[in-house]
Protein backbone atom coordinates (compact mmCIF):
# COMPACT_ATOMS: atom_id res chain seq x y z
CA UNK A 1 78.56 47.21 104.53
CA UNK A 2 77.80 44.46 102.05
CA UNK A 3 74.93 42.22 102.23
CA UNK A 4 76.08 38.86 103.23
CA UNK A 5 74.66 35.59 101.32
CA UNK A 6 73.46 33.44 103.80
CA UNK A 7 74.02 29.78 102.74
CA UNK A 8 70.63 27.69 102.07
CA UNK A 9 69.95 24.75 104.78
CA UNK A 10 71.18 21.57 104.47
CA UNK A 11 68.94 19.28 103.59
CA UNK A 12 68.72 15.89 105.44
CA UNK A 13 70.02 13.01 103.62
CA UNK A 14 68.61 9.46 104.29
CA UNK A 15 70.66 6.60 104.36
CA UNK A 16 69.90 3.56 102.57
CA UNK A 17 69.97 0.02 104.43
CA UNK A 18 72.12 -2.23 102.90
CA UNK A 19 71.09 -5.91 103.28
CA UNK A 20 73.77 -8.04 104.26
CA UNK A 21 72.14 -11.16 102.68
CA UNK A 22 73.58 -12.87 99.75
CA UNK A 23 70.82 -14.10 97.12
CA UNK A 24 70.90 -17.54 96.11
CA UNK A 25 72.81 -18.67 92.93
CA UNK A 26 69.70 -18.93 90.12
CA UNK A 27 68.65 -15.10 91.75
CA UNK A 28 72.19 -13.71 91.19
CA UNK A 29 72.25 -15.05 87.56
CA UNK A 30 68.90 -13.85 86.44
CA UNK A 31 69.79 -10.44 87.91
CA UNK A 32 73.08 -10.63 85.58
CA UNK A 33 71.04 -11.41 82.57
CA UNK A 34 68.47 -8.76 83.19
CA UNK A 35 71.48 -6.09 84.09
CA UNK A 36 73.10 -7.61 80.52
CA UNK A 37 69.87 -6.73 78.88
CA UNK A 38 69.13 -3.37 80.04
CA UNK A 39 72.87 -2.70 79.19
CA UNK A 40 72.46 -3.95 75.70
CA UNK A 41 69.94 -1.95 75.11
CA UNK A 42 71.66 1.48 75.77
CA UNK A 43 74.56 0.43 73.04
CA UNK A 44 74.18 2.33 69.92
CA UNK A 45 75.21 -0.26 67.32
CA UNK A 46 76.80 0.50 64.02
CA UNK A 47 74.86 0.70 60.89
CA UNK A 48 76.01 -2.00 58.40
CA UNK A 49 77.66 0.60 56.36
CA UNK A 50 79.66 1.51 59.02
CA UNK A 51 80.48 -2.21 60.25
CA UNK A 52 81.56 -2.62 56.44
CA UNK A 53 84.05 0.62 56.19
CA UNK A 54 85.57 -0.42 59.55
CA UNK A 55 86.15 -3.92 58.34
CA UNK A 56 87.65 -3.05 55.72
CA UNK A 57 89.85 -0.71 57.25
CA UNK A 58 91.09 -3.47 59.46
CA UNK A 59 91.53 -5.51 56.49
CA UNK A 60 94.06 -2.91 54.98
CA UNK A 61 95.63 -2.69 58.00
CA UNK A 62 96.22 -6.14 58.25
CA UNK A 63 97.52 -6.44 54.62
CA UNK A 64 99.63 -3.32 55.26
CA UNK A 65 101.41 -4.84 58.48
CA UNK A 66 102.09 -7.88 56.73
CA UNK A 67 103.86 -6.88 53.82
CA UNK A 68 105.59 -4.64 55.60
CA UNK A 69 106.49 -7.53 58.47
CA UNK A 70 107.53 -9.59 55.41
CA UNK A 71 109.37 -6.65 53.98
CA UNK A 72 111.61 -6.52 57.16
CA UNK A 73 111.75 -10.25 57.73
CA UNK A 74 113.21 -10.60 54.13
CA UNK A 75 115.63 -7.78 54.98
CA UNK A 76 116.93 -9.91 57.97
CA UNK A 77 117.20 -13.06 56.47
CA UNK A 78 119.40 -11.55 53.46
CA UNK A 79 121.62 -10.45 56.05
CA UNK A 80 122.13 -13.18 58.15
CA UNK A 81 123.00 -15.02 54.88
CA UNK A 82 125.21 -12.87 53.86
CA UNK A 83 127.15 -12.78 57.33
CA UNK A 84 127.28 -16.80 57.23
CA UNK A 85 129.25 -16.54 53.70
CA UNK A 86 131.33 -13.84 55.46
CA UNK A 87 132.48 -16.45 58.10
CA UNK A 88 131.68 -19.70 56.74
């Protein structure tokens, strides 16, 4: 017969007490600026080359959509011209 693996105890698990008390309104904004802080410093920021290739990547982008938003707009304005001469 095989050996059976026996399963390893369960260890006990404590239960943390949850106050029900609210803190007061100064407490619960100092804890928010402290929780901000400790946040902010886990963000990797972006060196300034990168802030600089990404900006102007946007910055294409937003020339790009434009022209071609202009292209189209254009496009629909010659036609509705044309269709009032039709029927005007």
């Amino acid at each position: 017969m095989a050996e059976e693996k026996k399963a390893a105890p369960a260890t006990a698990k404590v239960a943390v007490k949850k106050t029900d008390e609210k803190l007061g309104f100064f407490k619960r904004v100092g804890k928010w600026f402290r929780d901000m802080k400790s946040e902010l410093k886990k963000v990797v920021w972006p060196t300034p080359k990168q802030t600089a290739k990404g900006s102007l990547v946007a910055i294409v982008m937003m020339v790009v959509c434009a022209v071609v938003l202009w292209g189209f707009d254009s496009a629909a304005q010659a036609v509705v011209k044309a269709l009032i001469n039709i029927f005007a």
